[in-house]
C-alpha atoms as a PDB file:
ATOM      1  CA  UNK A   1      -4.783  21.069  30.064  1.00  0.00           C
ATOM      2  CA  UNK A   2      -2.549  19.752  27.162  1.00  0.00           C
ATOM      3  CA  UNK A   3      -0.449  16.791  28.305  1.00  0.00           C
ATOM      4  CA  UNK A   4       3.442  17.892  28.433  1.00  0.00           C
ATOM      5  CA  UNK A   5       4.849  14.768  27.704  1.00  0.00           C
ATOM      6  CA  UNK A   6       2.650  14.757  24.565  1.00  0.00           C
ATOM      7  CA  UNK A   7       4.653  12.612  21.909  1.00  0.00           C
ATOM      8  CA  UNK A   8       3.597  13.342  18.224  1.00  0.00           C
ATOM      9  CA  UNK A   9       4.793   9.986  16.125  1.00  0.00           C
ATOM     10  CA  UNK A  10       3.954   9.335  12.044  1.00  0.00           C
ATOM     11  CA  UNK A  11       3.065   5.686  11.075  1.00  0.00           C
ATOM     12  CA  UNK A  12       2.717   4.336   7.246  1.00  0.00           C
ATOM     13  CA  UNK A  13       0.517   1.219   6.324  1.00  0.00           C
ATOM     14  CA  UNK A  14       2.907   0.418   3.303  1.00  0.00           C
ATOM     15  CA  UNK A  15       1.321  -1.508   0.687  1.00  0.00           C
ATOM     16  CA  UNK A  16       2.450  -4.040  -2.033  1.00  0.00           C
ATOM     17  CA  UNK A  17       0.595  -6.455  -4.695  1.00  0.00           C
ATOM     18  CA  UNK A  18       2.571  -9.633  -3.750  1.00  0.00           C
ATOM     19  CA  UNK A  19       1.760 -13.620  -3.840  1.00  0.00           C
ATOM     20  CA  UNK A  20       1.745 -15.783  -0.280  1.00  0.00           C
ATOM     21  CA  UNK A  21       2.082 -19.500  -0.237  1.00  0.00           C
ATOM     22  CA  UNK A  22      -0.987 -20.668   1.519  1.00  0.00           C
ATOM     23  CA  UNK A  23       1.097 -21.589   4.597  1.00  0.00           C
ATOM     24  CA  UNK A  24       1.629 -17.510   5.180  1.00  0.00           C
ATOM     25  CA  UNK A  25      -2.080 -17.231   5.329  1.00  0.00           C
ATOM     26  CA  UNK A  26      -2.628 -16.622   1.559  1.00  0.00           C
ATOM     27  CA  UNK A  27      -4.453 -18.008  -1.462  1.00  0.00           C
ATOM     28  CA  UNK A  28      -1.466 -19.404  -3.383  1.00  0.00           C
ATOM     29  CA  UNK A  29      -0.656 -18.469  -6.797  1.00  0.00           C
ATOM     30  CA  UNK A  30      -3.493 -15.591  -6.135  1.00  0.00           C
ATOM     31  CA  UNK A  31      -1.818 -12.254  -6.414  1.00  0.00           C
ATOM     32  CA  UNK A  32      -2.978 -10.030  -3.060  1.00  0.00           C
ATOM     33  CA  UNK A  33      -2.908  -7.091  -1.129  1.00  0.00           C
ATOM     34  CA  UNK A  34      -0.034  -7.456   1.823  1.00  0.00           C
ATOM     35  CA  UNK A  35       1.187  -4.622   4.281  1.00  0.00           C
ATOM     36  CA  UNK A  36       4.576  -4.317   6.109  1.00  0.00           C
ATOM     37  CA  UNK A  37       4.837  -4.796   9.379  1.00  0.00           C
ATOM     38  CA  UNK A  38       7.640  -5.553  12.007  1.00  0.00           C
ATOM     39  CA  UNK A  39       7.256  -7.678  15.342  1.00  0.00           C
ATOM     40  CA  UNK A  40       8.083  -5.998  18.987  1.00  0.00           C
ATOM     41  CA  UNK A  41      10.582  -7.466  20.719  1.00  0.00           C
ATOM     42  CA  UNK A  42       9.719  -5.752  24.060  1.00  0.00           C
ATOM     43  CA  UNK A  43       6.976  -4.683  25.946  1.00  0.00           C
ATOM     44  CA  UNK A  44       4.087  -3.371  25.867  1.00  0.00           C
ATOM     45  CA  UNK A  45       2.587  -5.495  23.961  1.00  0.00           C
ATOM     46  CA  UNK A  46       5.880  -8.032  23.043  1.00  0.00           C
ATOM     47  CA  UNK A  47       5.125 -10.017  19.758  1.00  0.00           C
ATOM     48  CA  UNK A  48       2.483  -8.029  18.145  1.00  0.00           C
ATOM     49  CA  UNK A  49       2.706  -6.723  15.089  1.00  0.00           C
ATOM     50  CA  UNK A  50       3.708  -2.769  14.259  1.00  0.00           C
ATOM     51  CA  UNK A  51       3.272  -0.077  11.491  1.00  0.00           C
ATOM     52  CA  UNK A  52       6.987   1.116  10.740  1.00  0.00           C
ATOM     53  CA  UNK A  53       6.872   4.403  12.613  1.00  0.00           C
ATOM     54  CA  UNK A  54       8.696   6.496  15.147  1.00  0.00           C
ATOM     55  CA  UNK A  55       8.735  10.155  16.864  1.00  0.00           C
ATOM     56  CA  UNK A  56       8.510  13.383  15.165  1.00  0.00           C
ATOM     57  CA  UNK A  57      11.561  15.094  15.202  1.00  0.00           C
ATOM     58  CA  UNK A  58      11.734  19.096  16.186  1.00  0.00           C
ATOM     59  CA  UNK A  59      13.534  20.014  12.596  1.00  0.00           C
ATOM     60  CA  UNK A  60      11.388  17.997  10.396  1.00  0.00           C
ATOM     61  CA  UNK A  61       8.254  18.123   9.020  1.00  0.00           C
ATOM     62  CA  UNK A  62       5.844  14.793   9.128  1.00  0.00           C
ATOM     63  CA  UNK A  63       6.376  13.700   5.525  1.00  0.00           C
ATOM     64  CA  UNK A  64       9.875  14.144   5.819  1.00  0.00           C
ATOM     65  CA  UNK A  65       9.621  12.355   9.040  1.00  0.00           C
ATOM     66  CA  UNK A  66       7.592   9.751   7.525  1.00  0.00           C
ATOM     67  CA  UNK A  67      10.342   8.886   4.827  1.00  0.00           C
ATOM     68  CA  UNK A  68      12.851   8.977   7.049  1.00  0.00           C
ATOM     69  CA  UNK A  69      11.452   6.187   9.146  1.00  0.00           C
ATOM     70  CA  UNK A  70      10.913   3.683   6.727  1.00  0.00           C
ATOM     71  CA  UNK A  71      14.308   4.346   5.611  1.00  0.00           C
ATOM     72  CA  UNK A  72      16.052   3.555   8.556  1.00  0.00           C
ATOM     73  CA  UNK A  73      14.010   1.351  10.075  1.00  0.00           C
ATOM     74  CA  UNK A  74      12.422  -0.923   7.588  1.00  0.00           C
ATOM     75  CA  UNK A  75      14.902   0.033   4.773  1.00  0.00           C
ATOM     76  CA  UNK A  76      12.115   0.886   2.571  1.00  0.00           C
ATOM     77  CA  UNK A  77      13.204   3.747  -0.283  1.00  0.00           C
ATOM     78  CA  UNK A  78      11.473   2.929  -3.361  1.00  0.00           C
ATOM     79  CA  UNK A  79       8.418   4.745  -2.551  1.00  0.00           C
ATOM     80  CA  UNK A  80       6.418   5.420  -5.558  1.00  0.00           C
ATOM     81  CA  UNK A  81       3.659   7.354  -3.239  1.00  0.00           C
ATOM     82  CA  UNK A  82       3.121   8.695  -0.021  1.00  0.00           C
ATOM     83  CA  UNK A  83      -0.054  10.306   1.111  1.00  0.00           C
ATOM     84  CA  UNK A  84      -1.098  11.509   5.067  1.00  0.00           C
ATOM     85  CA  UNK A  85      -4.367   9.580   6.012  1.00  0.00           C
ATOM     86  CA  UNK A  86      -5.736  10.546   9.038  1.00  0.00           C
ATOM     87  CA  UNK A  87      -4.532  11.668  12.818  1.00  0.00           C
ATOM     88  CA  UNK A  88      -5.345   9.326  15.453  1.00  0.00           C
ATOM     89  CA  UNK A  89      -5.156  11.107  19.099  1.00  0.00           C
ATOM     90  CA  UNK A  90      -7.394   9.118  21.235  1.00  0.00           C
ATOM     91  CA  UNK A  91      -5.338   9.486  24.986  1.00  0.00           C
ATOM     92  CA  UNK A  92      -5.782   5.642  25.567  1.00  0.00           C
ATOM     93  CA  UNK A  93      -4.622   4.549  22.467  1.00  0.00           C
ATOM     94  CA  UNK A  94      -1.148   3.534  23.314  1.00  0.00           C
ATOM     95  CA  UNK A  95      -0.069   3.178  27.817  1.00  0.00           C
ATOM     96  CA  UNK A  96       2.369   5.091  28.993  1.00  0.00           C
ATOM     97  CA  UNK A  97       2.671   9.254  27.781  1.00  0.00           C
ATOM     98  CA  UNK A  98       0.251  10.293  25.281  1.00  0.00           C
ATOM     99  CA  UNK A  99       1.053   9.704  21.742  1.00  0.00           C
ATOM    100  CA  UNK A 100      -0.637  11.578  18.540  1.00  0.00           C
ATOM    101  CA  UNK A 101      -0.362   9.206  15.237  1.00  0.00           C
ATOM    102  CA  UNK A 102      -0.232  10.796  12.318  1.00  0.00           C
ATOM    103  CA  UNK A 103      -0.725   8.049   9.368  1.00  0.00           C
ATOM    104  CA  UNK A 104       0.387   7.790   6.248  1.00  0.00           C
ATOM    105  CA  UNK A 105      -0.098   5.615   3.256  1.00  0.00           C
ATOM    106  CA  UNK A 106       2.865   4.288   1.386  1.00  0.00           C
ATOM    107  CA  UNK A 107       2.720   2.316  -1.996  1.00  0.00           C
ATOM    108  CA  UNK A 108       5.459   0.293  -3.509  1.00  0.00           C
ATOM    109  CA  UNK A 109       5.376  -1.063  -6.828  1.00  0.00           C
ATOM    110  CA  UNK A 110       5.343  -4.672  -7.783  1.00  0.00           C
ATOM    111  CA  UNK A 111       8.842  -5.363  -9.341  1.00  0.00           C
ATOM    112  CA  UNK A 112      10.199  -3.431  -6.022  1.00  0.00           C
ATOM    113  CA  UNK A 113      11.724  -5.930  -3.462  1.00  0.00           C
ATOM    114  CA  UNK A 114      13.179  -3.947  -0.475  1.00  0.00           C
ATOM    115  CA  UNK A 115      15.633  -5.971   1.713  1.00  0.00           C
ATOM    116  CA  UNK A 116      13.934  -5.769   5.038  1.00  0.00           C
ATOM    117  CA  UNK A 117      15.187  -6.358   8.484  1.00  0.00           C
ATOM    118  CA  UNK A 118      14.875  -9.874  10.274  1.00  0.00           C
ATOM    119  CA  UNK A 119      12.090  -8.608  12.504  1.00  0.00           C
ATOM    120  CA  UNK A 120       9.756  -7.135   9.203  1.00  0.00           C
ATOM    121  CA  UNK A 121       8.319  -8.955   6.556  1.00  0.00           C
ATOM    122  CA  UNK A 122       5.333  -8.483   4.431  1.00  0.00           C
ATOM    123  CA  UNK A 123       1.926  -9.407   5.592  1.00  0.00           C
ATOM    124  CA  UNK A 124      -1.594 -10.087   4.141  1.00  0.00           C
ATOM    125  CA  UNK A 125      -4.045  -7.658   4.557  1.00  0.00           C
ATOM    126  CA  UNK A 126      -7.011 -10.262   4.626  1.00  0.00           C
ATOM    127  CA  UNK A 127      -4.897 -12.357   7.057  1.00  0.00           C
ATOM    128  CA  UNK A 128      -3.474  -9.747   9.685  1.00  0.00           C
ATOM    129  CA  UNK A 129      -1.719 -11.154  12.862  1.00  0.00           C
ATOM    130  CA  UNK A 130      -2.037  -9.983  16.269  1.00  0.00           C
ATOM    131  CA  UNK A 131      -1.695  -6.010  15.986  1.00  0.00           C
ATOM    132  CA  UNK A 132      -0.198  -3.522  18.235  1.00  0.00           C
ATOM    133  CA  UNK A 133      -2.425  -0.536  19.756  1.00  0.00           C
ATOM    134  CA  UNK A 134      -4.454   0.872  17.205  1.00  0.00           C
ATOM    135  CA  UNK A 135      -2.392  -0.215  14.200  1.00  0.00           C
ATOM    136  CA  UNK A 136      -4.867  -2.806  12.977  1.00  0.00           C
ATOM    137  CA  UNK A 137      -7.480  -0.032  12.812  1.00  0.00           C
ATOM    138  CA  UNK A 138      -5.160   1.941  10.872  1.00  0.00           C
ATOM    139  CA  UNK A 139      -4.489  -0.397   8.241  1.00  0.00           C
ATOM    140  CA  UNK A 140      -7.907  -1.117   7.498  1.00  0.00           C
ATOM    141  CA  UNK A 141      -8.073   2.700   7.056  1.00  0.00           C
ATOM    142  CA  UNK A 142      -5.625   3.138   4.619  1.00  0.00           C
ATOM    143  CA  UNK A 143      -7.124  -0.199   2.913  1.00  0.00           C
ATOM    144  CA  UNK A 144     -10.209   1.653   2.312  1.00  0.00           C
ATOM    145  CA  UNK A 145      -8.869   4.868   1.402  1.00  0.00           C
ATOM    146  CA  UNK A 146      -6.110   3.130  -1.635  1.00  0.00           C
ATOM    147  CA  UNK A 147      -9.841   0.900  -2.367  1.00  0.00           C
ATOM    148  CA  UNK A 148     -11.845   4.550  -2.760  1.00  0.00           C
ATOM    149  CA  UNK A 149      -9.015   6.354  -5.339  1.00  0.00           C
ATOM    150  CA  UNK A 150      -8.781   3.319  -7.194  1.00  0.00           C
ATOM    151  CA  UNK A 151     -11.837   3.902  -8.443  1.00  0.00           C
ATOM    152  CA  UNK A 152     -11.704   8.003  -9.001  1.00  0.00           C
ATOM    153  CA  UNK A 153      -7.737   8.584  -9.520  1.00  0.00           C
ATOM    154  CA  UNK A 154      -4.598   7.007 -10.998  1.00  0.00           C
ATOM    155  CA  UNK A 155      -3.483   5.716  -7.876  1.00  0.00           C
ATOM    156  CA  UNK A 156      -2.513   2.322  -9.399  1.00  0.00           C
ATOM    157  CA  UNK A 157       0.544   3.968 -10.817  1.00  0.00           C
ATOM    158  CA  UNK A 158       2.197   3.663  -7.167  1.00  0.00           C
ATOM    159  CA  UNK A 159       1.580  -0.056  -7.411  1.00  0.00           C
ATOM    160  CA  UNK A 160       2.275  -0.818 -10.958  1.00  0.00           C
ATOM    161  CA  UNK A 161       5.939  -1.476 -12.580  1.00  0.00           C
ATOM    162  CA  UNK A 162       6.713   1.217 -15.261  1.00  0.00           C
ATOM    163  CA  UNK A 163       5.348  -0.710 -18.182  1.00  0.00           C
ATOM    164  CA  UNK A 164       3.323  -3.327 -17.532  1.00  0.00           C
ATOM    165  CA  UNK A 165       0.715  -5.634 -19.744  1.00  0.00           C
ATOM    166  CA  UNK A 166      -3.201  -5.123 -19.411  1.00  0.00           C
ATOM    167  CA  UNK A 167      -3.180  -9.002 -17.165  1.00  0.00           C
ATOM    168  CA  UNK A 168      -0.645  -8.188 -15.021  1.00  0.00           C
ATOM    169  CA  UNK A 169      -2.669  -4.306 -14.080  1.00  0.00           C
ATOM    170  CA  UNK A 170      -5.878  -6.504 -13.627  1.00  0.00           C
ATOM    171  CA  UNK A 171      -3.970  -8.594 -11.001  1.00  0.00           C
ATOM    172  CA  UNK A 172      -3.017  -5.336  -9.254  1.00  0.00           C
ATOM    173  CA  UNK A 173      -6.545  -4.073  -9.351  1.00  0.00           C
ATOM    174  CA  UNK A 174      -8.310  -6.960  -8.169  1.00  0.00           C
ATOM    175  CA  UNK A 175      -5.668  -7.718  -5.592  1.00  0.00           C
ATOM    176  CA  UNK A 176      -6.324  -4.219  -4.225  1.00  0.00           C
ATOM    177  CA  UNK A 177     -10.084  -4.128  -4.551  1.00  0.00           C
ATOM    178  CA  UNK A 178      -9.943  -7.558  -3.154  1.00  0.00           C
ATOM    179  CA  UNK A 179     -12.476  -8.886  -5.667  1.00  0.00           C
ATOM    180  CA  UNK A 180     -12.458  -9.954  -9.375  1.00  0.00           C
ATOM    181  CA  UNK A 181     -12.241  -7.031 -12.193  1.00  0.00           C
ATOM    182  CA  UNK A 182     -12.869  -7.888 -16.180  1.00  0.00           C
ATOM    183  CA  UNK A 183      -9.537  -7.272 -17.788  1.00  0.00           C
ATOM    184  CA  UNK A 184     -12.063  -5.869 -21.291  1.00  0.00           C
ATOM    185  CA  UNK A 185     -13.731  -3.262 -18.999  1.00  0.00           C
ATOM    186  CA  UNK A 186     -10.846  -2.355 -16.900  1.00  0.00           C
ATOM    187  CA  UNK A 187      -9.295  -1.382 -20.407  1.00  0.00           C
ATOM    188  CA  UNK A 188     -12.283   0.076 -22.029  1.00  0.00           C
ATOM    189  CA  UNK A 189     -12.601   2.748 -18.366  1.00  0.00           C
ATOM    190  CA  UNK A 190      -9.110   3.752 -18.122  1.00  0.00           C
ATOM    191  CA  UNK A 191      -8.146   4.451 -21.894  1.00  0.00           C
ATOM    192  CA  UNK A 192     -11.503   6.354 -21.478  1.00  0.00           C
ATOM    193  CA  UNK A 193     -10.275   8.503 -18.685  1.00  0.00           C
ATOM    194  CA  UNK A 194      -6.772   8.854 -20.209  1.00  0.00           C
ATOM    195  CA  UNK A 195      -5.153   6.808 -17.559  1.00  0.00           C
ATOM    196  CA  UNK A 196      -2.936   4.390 -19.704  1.00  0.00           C
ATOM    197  CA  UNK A 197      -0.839   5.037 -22.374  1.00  0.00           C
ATOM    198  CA  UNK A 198       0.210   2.856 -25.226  1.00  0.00           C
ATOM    199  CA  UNK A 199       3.823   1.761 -24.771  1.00  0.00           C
ATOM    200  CA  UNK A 200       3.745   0.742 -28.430  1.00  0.00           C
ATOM    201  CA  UNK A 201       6.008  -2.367 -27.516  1.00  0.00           C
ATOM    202  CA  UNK A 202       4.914  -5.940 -26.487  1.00  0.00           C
ATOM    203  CA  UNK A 203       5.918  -8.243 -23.666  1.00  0.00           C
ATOM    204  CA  UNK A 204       8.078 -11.021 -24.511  1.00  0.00           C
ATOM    205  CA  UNK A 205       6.284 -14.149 -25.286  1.00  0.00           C
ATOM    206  CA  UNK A 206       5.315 -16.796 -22.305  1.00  0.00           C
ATOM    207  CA  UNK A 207       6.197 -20.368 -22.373  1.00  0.00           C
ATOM    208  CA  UNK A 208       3.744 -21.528 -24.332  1.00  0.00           C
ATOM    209  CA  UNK A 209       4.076 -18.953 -27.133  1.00  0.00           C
ATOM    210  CA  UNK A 210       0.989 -17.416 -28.169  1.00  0.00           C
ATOM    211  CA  UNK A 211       0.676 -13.591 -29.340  1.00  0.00           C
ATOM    212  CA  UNK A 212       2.801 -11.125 -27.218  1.00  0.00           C
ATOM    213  CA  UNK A 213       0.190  -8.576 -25.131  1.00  0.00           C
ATOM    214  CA  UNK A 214       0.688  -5.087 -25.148  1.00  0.00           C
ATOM    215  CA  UNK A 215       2.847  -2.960 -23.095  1.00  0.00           C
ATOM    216  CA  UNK A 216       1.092   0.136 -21.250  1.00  0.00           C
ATOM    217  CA  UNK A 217       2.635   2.707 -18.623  1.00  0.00           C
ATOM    218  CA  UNK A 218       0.680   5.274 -17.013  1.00  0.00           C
ATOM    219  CA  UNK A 219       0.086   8.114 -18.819  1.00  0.00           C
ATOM    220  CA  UNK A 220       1.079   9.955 -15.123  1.00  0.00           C
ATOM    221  CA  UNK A 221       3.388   9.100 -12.568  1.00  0.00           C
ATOM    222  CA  UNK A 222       1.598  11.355  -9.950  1.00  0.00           C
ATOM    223  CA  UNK A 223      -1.901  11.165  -8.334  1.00  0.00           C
ATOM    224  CA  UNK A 224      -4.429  12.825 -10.733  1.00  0.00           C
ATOM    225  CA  UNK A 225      -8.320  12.798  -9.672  1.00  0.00           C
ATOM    226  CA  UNK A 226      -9.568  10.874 -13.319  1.00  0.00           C
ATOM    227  CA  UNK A 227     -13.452  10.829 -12.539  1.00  0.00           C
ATOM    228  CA  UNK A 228     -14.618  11.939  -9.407  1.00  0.00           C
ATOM    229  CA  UNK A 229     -17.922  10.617  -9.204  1.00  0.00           C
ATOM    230  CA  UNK A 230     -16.706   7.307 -10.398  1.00  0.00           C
ATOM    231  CA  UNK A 231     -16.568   4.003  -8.588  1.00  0.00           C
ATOM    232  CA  UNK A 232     -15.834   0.491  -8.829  1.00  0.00           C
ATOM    233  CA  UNK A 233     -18.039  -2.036  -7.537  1.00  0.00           C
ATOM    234  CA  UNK A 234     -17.753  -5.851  -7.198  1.00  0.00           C
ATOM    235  CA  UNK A 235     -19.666  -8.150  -9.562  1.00  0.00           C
ATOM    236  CA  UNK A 236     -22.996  -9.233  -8.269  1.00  0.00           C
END
């Protein structure tokens, strides 16, 4: 028989490109992959970390409920994508009445810098802390899911700023693919699959001077399957 106090709740793994000082578990002046997460102040499972989240209302549909969550709880607006992942229903996975996850995948873009609550901050995703329930498992989910379009759709956009130059989309990429991509190639694959699209203006000039690079912006601002057999791989 179905359990009556069934609760149905959505969770999003929202991601960000964003640089950690070594103390925070990161590589320094290394641009990577982090994940919001907030800390529970009461039990079960006091001081783990949590995916922003919360019940399923009855006059709402789970999109709408995920938005709404990371609005109020997390303060999070400036979605640029939002995709459902996967539904996680094992009976054991939380104590306590049964709860149904339904996940989500949220990206924000670089220049975005939500003000967050005292209890959330951003996380590494190669340096998770202590996880509540199942959460852990669900990040690493969504991380290979954003790691799979990367190579077959536009996804980047959700990550990217609007215009950006060809160094600063390599950072993204490799941050999210969590290993080194040739700025040349990464170029030469998505002008080939009309991903980018020639801003026809340049950044302004660095410190040191030097030519200014080339401004790009995504040719579109919603997901697009590019190549569908494609995929990246990591250098050898």
């Amino acid at each position: 028989m179905p359990h009556s106090s069934t609760v149905h709740e959505s969770l999003t793994a929202v991601f960000q490109v964003r640089h950690f000082s070594a103390a925070r578990g990161g590589a320094g002046d290394r641009a990577e992959l982090a994940v919001l997460l907030w800390q529970r102040a009461m039990d079960p499972e006091r001081g783990t970390w949590s995916l922003p989240g919360g019940t399923l209302r009855d006059d709402e549909d789970l999109m709408t409920s995920a938005r709404r969550q990371l609005a109020e709880k997390v303060d999070v607006r400036e979605l640029a994508h939002l995709e459902q992942l996967s539904v996680f229903s094992d009976p054991h996975r939380v104590p306590g009445p049964r709860r149904i996850a339904s996940t989500f995948l949220g990206l924000v873009p670089l220049t975005a810098d939500p003000h967050l609550p005292e209890d959330t901050t951003w996380h590494p995703v190669s340096a998770l802390p202590e996880m509540s329930f199942d959460h852990g498992v669900v990040v690493e989910y969504a991380r290979a899911r954003l790691v799979a379009k990367l190579s077959y759709t536009n996804i980047a956009y959700g990550l990217s700023p609007t215009t950006f130059t060809m160094s600063t989309l390599r950072e993204i990429y490799c941050a999210a693919l969590g290993y080194e991509v040739d700025t040349t190639n990464l170029h030469r694959v998505l002008s080939r699959r009309n991903v980018l699209t020639p801003t026809g203006t340049t950044a302004s000039p660095g410190p040191h001077g030097g030519r200014p690079a080339a401004l790009y912006r995504f040719t579109d601002a919603a997901l697009r399957v590019t190549d569908e057999f494609a995929a990246f791989r990591p250098p050898v």
